[in-house]
C-alpha atoms as a PDB file:
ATOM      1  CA  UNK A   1     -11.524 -32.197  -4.040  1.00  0.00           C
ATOM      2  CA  UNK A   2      -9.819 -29.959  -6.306  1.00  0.00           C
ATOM      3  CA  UNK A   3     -11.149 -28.266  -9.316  1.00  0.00           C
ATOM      4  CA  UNK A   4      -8.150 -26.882 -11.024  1.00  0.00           C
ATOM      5  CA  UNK A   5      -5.377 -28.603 -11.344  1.00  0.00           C
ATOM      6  CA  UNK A   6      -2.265 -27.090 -12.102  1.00  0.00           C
ATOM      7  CA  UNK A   7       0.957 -28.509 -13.983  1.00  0.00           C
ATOM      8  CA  UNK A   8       4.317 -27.247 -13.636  1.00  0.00           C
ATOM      9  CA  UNK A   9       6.549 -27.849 -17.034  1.00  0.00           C
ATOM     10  CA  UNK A  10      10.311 -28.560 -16.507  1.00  0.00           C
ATOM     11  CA  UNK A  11      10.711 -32.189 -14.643  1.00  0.00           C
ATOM     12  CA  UNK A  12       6.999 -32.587 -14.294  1.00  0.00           C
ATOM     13  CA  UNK A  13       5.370 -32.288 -17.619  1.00  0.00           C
ATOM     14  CA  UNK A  14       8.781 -32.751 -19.853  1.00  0.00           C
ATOM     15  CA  UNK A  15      12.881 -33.547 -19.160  1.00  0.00           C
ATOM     16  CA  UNK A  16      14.097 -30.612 -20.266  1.00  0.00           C
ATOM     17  CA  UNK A  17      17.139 -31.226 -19.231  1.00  0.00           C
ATOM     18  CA  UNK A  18      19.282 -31.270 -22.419  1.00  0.00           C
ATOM     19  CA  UNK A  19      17.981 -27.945 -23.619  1.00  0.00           C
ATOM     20  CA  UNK A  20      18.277 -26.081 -20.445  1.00  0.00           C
ATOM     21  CA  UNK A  21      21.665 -27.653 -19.301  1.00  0.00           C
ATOM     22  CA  UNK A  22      23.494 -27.031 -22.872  1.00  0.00           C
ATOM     23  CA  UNK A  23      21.374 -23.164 -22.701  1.00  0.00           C
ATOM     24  CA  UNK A  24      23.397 -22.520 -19.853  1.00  0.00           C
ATOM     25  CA  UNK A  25      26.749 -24.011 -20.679  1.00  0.00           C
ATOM     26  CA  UNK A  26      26.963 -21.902 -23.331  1.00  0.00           C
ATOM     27  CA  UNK A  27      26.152 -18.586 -21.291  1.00  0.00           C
ATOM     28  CA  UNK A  28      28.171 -19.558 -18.622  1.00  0.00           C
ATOM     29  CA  UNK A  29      31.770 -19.914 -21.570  1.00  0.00           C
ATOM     30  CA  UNK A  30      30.715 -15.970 -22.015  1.00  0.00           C
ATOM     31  CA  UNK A  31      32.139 -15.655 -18.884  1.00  0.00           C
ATOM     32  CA  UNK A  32      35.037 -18.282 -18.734  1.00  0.00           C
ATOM     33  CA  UNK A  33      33.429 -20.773 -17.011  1.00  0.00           C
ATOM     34  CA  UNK A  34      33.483 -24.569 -18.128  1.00  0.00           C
ATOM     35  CA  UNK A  35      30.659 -26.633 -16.114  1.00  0.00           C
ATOM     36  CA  UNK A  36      29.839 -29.990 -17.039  1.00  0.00           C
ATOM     37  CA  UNK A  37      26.361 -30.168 -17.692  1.00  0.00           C
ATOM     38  CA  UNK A  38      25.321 -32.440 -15.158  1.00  0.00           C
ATOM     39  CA  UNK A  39      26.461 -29.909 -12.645  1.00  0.00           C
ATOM     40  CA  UNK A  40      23.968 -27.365 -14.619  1.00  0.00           C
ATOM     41  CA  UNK A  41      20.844 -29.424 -13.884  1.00  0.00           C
ATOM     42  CA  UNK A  42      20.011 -27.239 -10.801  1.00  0.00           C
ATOM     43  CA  UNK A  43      19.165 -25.106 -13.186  1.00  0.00           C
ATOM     44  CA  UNK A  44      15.725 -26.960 -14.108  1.00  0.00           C
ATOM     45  CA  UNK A  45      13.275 -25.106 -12.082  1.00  0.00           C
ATOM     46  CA  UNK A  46      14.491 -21.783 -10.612  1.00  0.00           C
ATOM     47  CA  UNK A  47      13.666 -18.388 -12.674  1.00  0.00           C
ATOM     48  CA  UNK A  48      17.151 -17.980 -14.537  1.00  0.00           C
ATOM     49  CA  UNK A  49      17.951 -14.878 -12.735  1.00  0.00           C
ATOM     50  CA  UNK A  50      18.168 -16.711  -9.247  1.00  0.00           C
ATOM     51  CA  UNK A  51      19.951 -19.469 -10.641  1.00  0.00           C
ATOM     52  CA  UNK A  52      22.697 -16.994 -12.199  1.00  0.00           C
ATOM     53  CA  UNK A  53      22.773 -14.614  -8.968  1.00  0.00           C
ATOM     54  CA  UNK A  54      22.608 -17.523  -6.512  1.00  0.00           C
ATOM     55  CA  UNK A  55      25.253 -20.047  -8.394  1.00  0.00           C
ATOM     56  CA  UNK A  56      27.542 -17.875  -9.512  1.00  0.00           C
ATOM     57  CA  UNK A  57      27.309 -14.290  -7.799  1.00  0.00           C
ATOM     58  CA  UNK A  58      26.546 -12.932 -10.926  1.00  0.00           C
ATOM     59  CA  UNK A  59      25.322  -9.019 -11.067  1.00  0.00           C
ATOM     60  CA  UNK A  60      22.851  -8.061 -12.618  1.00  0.00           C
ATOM     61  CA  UNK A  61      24.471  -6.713 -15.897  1.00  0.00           C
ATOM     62  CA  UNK A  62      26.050 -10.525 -16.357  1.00  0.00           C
ATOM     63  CA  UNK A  63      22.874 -11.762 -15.550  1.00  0.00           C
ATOM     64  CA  UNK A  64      20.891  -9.851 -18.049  1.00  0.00           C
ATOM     65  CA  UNK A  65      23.661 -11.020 -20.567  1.00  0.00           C
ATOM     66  CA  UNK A  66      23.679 -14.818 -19.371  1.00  0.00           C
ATOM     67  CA  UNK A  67      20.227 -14.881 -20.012  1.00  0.00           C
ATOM     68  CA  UNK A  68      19.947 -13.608 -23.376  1.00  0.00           C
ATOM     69  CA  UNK A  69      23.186 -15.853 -24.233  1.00  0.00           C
ATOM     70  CA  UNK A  70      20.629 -18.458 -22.656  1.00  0.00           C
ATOM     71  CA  UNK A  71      17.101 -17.254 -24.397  1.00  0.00           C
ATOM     72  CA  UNK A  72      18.566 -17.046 -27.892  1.00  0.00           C
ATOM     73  CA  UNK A  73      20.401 -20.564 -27.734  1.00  0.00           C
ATOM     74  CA  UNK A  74      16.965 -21.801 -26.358  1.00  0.00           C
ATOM     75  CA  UNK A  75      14.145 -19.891 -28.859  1.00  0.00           C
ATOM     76  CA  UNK A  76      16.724 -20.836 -31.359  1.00  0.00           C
ATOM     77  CA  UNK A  77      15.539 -24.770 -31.276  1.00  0.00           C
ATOM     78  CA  UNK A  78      16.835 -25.836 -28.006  1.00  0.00           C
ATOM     79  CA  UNK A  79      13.677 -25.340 -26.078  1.00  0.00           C
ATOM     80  CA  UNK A  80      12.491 -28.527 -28.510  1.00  0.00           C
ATOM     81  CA  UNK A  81      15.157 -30.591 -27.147  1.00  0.00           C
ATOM     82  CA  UNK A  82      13.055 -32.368 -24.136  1.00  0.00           C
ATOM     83  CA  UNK A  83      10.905 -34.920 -24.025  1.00  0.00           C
ATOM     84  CA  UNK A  84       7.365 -35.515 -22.146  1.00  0.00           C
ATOM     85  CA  UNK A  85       7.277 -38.559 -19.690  1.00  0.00           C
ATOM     86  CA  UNK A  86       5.858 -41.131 -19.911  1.00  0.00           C
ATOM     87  CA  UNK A  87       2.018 -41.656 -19.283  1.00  0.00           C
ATOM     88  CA  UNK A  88       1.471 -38.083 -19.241  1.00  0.00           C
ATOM     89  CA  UNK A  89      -1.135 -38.057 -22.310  1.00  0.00           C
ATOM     90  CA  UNK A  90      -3.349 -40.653 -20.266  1.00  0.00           C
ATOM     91  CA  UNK A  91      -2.772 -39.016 -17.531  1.00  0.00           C
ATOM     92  CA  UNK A  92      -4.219 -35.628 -18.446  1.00  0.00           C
ATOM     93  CA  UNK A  93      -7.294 -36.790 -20.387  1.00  0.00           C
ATOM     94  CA  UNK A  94      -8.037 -39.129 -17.274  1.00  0.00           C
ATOM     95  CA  UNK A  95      -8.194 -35.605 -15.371  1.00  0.00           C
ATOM     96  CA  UNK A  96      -9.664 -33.760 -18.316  1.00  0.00           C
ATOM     97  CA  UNK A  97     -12.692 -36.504 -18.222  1.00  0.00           C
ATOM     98  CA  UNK A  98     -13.752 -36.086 -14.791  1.00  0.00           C
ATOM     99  CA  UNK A  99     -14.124 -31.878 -15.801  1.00  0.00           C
ATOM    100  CA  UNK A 100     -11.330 -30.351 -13.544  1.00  0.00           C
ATOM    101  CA  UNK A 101      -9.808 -27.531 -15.115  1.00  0.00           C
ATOM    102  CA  UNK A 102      -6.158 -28.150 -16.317  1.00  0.00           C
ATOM    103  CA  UNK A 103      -3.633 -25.360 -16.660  1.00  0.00           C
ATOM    104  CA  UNK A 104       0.218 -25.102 -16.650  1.00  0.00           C
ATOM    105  CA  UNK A 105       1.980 -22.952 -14.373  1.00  0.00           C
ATOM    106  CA  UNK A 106       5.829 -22.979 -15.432  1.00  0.00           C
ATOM    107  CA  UNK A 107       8.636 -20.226 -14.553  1.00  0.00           C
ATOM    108  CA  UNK A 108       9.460 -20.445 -18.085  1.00  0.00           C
ATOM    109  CA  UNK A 109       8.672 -17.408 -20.553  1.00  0.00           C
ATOM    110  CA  UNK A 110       5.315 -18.462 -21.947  1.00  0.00           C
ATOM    111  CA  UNK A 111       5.994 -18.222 -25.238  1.00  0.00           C
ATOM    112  CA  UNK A 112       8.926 -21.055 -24.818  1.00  0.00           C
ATOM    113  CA  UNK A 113       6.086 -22.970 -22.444  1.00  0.00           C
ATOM    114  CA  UNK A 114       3.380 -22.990 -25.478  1.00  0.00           C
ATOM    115  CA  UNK A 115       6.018 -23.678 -27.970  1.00  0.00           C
ATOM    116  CA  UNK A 116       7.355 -26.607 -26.291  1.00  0.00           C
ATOM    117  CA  UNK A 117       3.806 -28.308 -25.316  1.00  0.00           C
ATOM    118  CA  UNK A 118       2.431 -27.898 -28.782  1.00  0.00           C
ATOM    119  CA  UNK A 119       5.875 -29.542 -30.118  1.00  0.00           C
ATOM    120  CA  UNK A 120       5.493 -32.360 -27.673  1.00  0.00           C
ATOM    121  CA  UNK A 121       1.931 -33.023 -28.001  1.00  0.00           C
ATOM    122  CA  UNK A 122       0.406 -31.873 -24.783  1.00  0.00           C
ATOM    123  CA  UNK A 123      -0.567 -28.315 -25.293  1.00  0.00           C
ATOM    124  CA  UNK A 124      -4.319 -30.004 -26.391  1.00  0.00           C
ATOM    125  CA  UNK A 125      -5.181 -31.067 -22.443  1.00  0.00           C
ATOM    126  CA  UNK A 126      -5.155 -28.018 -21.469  1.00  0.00           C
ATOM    127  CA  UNK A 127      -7.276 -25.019 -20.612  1.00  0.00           C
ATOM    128  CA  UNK A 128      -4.654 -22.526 -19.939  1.00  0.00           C
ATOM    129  CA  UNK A 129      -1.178 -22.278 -20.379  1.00  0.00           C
ATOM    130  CA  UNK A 130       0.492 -19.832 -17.863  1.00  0.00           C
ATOM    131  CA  UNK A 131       3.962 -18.686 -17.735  1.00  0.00           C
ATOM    132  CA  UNK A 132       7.019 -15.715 -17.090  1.00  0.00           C
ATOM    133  CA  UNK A 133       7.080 -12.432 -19.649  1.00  0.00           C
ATOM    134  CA  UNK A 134      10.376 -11.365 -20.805  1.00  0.00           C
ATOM    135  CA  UNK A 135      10.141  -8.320 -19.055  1.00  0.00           C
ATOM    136  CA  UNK A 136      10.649  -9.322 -15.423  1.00  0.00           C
ATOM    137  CA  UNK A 137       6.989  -8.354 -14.912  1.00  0.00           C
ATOM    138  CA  UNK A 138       6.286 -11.844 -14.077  1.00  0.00           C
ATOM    139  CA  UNK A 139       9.524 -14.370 -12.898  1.00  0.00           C
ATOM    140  CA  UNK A 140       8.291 -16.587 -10.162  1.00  0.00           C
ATOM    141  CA  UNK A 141       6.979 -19.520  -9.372  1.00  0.00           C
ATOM    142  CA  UNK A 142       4.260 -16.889  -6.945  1.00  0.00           C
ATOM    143  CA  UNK A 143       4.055 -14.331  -9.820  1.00  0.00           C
ATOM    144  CA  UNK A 144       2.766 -17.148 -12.603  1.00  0.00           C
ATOM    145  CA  UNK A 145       0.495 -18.247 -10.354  1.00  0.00           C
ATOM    146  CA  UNK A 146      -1.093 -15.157  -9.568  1.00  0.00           C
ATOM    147  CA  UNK A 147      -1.441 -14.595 -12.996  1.00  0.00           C
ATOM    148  CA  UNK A 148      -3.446 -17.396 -13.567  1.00  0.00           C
ATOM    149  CA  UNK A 149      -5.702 -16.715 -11.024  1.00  0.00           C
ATOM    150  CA  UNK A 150      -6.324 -13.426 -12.399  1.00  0.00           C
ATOM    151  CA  UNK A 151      -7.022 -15.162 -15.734  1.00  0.00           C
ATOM    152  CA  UNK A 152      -9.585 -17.751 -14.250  1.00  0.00           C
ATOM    153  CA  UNK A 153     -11.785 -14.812 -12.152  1.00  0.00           C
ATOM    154  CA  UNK A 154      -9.778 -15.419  -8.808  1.00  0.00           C
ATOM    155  CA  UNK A 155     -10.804 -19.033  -7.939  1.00  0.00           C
ATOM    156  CA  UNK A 156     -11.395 -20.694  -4.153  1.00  0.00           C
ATOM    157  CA  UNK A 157      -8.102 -21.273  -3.514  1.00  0.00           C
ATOM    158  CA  UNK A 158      -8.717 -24.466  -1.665  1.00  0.00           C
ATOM    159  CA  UNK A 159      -9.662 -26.118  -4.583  1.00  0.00           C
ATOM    160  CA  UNK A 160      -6.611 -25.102  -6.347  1.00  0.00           C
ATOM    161  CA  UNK A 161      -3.652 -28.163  -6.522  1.00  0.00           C
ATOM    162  CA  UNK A 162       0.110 -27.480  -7.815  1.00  0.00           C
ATOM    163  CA  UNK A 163       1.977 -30.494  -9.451  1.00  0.00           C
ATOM    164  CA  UNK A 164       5.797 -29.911  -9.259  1.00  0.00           C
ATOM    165  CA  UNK A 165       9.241 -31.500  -8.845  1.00  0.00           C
ATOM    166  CA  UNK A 166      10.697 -28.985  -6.729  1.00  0.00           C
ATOM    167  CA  UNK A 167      10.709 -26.643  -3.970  1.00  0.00           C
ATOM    168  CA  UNK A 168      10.390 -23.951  -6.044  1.00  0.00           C
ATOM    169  CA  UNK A 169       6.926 -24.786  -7.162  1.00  0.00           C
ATOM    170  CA  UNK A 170       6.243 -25.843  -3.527  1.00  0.00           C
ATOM    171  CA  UNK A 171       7.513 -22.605  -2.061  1.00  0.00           C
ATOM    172  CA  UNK A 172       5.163 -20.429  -5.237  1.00  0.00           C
ATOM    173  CA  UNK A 173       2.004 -23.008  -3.838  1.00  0.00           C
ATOM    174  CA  UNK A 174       2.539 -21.665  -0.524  1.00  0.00           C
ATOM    175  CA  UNK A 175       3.068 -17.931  -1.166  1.00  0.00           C
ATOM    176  CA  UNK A 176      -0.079 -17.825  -2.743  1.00  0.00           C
ATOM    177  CA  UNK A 177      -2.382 -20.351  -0.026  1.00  0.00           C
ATOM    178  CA  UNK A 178      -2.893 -23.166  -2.539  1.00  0.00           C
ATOM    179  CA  UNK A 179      -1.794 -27.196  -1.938  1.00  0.00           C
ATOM    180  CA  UNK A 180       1.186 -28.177  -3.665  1.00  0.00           C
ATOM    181  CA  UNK A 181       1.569 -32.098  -4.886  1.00  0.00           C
ATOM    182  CA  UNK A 182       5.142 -32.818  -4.954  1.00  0.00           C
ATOM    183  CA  UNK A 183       6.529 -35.223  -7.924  1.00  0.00           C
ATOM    184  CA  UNK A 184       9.572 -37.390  -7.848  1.00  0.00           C
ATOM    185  CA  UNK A 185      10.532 -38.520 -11.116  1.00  0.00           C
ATOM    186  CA  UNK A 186      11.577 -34.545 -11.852  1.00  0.00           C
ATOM    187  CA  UNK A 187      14.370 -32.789 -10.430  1.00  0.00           C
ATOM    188  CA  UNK A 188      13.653 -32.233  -6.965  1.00  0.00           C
ATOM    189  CA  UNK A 189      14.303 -34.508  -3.524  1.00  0.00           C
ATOM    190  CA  UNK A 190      11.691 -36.080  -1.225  1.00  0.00           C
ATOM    191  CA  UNK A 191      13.359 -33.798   1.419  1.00  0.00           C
ATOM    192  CA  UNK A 192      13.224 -31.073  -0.100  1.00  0.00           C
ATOM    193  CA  UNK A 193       9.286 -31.127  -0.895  1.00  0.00           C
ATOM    194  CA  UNK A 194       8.460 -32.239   2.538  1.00  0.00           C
ATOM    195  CA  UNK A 195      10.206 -29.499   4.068  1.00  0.00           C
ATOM    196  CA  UNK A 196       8.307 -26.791   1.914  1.00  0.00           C
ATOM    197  CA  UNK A 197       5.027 -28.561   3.172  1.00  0.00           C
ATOM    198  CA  UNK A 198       3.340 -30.637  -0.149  1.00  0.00           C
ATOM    199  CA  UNK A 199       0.233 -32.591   1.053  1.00  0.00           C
ATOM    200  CA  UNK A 200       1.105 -35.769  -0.930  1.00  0.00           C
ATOM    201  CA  UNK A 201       4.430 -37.329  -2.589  1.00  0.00           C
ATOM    202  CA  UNK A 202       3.377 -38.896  -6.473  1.00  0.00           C
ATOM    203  CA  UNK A 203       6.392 -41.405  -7.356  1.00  0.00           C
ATOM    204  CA  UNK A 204       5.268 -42.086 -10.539  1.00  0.00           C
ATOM    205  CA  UNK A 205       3.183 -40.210 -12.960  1.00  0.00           C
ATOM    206  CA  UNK A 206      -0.097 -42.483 -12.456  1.00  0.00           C
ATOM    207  CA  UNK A 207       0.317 -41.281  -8.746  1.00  0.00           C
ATOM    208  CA  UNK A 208      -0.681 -38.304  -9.931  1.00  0.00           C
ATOM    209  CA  UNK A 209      -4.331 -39.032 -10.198  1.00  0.00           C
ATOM    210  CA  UNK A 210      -4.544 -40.590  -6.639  1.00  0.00           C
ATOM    211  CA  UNK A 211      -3.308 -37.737  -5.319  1.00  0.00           C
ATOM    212  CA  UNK A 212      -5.584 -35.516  -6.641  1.00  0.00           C
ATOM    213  CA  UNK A 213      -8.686 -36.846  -5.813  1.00  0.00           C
ATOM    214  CA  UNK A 214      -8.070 -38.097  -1.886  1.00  0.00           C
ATOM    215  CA  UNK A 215      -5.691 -35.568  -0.803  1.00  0.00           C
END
């Protein structure tokens, strides 16, 4: 049974995916390069510095200039252009009554993350809302997470759960020890979960809850 139960943003909280995808389109024209932006959506997830170096063999000068192209497009009103899925509100205050402890965990600076869940209406379910710093002190998926359990008194991490869409929040759930619940209506594959070892697939949002309390 776990206690805290933790909620990645992009693809498993919100489809972000017109915000993010037209973010980087316009960094990417910096540099000469036209993507459509459903090539971009592997984007959704990542820390943008991986996504940059990884995509496009950026170094790090073009990254660090990608990403503020990116950040000031995004702070500028496109982090409001996403919308929360569907059933999420019952969702959380189903989880919320039985007294686990709800946090977010996103890649995303934390700023952006609060901004976005209090425009959406879900920044009230939670206890916590955990994220990146524009620094690089904290990028990924691992990094957030430790975080939070710095902020929390360093809980039992079996009774710790990740939701997420992809293997990047599966990959952070193992780095630190803590089950990862893998989500398919995001951005991520079946395959791609299993292989970075969640302990239960949710198909649908109200899957959620079920996996939570008999995994």
């Amino acid at each position: 049974m776990y206690d805290y139960v933790l909620f990645d943003l992009d693809g498993t909280l919100s489809d972000t995916s017109e915000g993010v995808t037209k973010g980087v389109q316009l960094a990417l024209r910096e540099f000469g390069i036209e993507e459509d932006r459903s090539n971009l959506r592997r984007f959704i997830g990542p820390p943008l510095q991986y996504s940059f170096t990884n995509f496009y063999n950026f170094n790090e000068e073009q990254c660090d200039r990608a990403i503020k192209i990116f950040r000031d497009y995004y702070t500028g009103g496109g982090m409001y252009e996403n919308t929360p899925y569907e059933g999420l509100h019952e969702l959380l205050d189903k989880i919320r009554d039985t007294g686990r402890y709800l946090a977010v965990a996103t890649s995303k600076l934390e700023p952006a993350a609060i901004s976005v869940l209090e425009r959406n209406g879900l920044a009230g379910h939670f206890n916590d809302i955990c994220g990146a710093t524009a620094d690089g002190a904290r990028i990924s998926k691992k990094d957030v997470l430790e975080e939070f359990f710095r902020r929390v008194g360093n809980p039992d991490k079996s009774r710790v759960v990740l939701i997420g869409d992809t293997k990047f929040d599966a990959h952070g759930a193992a780095e630190v020890g803590i089950d990862c619940v893998g989500v398919l209506y995001g951005f991520g594959t079946r395959e791609e979960l299993e292989k970075e070892g969640v302990v239960s697939i949710a198909e649908t949002v109200e899957d959620i809850f079920v996996c939570i309390t008999t995994a």
